[in-house]
N, C-alpha and C. Protein backbone atom coordinates (compact mmCIF):
# COMPACT_ATOMS: atom_id res chain seq x y z
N UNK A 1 27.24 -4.83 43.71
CA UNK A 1 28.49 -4.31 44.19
C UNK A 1 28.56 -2.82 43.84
N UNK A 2 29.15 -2.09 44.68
CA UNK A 2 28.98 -0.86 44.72
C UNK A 2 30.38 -0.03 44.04
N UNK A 3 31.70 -1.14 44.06
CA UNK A 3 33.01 -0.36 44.22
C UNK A 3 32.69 0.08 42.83
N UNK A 4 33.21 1.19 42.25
CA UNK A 4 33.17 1.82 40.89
C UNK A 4 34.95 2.34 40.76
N UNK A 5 36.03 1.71 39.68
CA UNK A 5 37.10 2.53 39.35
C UNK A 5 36.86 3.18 38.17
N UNK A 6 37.38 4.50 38.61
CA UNK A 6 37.00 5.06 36.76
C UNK A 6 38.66 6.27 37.00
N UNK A 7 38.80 6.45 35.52
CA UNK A 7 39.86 6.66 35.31
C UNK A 7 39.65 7.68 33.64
N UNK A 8 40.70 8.27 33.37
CA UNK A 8 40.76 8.81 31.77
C UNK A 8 41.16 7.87 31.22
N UNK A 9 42.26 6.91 32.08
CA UNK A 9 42.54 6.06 31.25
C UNK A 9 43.15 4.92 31.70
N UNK A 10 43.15 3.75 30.71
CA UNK A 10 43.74 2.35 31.30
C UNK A 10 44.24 2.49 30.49
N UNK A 11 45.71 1.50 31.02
CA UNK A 11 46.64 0.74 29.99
C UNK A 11 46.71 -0.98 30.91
N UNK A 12 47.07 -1.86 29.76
CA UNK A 12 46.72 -3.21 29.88
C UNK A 12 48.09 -3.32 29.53
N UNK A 13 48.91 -3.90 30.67
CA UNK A 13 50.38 -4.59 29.96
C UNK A 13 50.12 -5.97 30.73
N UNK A 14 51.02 -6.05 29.31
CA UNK A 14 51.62 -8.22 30.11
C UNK A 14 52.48 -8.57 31.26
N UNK A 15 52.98 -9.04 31.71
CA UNK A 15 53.56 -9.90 32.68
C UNK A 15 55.05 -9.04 32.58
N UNK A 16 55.73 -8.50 31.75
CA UNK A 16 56.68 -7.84 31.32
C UNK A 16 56.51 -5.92 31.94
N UNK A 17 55.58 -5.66 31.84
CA UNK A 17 55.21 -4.30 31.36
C UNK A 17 54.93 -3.53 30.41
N UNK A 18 54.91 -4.08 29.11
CA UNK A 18 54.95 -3.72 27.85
C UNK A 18 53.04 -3.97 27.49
N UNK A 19 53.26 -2.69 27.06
CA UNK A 19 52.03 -2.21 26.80
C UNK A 19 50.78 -3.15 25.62
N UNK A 20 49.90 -3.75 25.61
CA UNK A 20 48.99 -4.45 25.04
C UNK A 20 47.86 -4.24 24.51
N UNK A 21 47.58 -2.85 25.36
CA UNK A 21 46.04 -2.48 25.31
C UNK A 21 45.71 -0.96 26.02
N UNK A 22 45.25 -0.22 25.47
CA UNK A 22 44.58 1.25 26.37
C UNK A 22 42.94 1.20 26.07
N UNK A 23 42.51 2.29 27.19
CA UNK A 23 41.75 2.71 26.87
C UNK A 23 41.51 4.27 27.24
N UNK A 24 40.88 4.72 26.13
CA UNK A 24 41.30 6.32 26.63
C UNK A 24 39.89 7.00 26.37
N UNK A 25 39.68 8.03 27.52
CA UNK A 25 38.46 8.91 27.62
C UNK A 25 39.08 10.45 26.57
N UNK A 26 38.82 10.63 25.79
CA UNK A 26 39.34 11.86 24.93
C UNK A 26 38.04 13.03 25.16
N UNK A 27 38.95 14.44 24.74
CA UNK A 27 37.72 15.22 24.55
C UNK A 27 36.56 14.92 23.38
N UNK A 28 37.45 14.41 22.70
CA UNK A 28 36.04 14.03 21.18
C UNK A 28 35.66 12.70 21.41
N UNK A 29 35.67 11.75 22.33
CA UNK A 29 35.16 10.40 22.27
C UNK A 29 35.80 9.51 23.25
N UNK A 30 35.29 8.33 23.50
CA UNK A 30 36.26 6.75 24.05
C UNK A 30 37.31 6.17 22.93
N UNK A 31 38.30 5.95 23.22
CA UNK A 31 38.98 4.89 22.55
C UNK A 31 39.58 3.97 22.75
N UNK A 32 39.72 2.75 22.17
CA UNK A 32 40.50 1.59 23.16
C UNK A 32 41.41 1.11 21.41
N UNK A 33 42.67 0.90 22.32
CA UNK A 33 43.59 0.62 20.96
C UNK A 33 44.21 -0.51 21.89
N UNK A 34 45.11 -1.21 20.15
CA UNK A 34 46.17 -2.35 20.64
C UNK A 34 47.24 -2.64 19.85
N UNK A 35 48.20 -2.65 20.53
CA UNK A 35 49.28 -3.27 20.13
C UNK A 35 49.88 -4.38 20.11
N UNK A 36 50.65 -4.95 19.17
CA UNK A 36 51.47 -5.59 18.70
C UNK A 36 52.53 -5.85 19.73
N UNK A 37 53.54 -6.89 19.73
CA UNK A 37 54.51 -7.18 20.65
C UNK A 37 55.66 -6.22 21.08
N UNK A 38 55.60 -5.33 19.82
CA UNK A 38 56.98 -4.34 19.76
C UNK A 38 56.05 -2.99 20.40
N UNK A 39 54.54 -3.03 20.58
CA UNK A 39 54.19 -2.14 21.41
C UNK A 39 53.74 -1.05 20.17
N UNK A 40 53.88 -1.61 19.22
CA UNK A 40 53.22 -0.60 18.05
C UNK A 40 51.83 -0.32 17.84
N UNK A 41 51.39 0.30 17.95
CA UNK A 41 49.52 0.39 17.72
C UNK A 41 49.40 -0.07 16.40
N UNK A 42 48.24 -1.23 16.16
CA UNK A 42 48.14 -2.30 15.16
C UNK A 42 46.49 -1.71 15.56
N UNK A 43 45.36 -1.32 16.00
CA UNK A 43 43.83 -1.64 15.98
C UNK A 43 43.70 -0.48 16.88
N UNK A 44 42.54 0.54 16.51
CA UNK A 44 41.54 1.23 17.49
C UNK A 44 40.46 1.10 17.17
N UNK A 45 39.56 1.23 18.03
CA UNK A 45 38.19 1.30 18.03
C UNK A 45 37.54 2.65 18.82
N UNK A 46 36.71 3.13 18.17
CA UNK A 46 36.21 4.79 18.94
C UNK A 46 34.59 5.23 18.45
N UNK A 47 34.68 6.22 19.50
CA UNK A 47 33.14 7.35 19.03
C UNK A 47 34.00 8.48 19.22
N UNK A 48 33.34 8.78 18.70
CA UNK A 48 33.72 10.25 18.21
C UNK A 48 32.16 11.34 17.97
N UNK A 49 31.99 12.43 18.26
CA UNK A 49 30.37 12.93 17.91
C UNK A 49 30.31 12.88 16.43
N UNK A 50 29.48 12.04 15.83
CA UNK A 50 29.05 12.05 14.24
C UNK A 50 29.33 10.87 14.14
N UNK A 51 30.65 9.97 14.51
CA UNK A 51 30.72 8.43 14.34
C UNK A 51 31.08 7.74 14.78
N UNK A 52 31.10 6.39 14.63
CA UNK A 52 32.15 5.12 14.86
C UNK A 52 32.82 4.38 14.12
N UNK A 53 34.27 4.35 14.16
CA UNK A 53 35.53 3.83 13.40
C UNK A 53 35.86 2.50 13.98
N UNK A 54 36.74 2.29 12.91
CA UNK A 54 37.64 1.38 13.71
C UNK A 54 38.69 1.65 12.25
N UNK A 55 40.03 1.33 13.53
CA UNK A 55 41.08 1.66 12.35
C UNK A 55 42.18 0.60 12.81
N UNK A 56 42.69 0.04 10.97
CA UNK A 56 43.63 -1.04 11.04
C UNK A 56 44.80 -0.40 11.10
N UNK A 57 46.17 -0.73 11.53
CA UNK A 57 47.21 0.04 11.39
C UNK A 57 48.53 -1.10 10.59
N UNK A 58 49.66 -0.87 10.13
CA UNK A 58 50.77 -2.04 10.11
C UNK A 58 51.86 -2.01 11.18
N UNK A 59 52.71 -2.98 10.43
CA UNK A 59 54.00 -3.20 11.08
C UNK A 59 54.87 -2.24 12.15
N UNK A 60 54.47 -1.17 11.35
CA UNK A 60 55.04 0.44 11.44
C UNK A 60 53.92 1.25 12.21
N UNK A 61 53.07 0.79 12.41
CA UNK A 61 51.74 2.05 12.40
C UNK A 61 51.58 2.85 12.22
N UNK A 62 51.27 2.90 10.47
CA UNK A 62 50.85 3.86 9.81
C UNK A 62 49.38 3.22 9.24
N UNK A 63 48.30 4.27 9.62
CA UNK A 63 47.39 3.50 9.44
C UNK A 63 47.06 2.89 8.16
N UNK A 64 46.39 1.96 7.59
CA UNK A 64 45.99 0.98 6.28
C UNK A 64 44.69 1.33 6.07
N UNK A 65 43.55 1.03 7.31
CA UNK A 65 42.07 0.83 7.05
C UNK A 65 41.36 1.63 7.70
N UNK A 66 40.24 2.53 7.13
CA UNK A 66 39.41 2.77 8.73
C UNK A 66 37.57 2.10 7.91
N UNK A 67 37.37 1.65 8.45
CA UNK A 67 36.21 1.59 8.29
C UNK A 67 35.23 2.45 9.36
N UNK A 68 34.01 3.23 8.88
CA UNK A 68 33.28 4.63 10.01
C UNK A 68 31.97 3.96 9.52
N UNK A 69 31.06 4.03 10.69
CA UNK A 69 29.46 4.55 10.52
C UNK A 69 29.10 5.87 10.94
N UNK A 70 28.40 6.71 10.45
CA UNK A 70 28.31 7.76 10.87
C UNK A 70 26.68 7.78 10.88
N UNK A 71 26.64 8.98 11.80
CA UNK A 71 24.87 8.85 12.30
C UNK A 71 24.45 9.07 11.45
N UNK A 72 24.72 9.66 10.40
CA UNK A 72 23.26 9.84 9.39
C UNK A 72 23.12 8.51 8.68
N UNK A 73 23.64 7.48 9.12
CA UNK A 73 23.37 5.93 8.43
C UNK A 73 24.60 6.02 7.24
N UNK A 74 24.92 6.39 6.95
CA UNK A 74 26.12 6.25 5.73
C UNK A 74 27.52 5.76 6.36
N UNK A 75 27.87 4.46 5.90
CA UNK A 75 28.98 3.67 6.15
C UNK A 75 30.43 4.41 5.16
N UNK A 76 31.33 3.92 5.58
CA UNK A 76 32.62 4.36 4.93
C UNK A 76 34.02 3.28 5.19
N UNK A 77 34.41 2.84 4.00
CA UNK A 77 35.55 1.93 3.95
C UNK A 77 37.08 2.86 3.24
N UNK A 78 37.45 3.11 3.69
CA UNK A 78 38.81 4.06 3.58
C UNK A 78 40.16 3.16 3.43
N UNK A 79 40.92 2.98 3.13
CA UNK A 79 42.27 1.98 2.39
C UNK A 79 43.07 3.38 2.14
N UNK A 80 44.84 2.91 3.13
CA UNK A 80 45.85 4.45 2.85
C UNK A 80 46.99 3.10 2.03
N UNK A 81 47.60 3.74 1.31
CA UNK A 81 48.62 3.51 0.76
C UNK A 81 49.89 3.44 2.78
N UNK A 82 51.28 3.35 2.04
CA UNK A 82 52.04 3.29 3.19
C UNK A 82 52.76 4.68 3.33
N UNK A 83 52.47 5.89 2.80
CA UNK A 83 52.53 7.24 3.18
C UNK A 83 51.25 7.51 3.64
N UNK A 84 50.27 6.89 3.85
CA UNK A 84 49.59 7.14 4.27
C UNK A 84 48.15 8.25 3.39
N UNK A 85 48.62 8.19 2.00
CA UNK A 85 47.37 8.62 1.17
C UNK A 85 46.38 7.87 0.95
N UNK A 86 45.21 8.54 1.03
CA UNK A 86 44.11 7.71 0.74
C UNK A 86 44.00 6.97 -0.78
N UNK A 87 43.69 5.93 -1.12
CA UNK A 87 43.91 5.14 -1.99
C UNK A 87 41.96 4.69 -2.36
N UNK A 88 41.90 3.98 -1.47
CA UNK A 88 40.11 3.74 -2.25
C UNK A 88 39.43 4.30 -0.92
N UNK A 89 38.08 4.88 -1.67
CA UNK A 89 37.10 5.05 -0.59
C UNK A 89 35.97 4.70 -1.12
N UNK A 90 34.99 3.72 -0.22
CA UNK A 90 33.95 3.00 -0.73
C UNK A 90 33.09 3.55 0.55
């Protein structure tokens, strides 16, 4: 099949209109995030040049987790407090 849609960006809503899911072409990378019922960003996933994340968010979305690989092989586990300071980095 030949048809090709391409876009900067998708958004994925439910049956409602309320937003579920994006995906976004950025200048620094792809990203695809998701939300929660109230439409709050709760999860992204991305590249970025140097790595790949993924980041947990809460209730509120403020982010909690990111876990990164970065090309030179060195992993990274990151944990924010709920101001959002970094708290452990492993």
């Amino acid at each position: 099949m030949s048809d090709v849609v391409q876009a900067q960006q998708f958004i994925l809503v439910d049956s409602n209109g309320n937003k579920q899911a994006g995906l976004f072409a950025t200048a620094t990378g792809p990203t695809m995030q998701f939300y929660d019922d109230r439409q709050v960003l709760r999860a992204a996933i991305g590249w970025a040049p140097g790595a790949s994340s993924v980041q947990l968010f809460d209730a509120d979305g403020h982010m909690r987790a990111t876990i990164a690989a970065f090309d030179s092989g060195e992993p990274m586990v990151q944990l924010f407090d709920s101001e959002g300071h970094a708290t452990k980095t492993l």
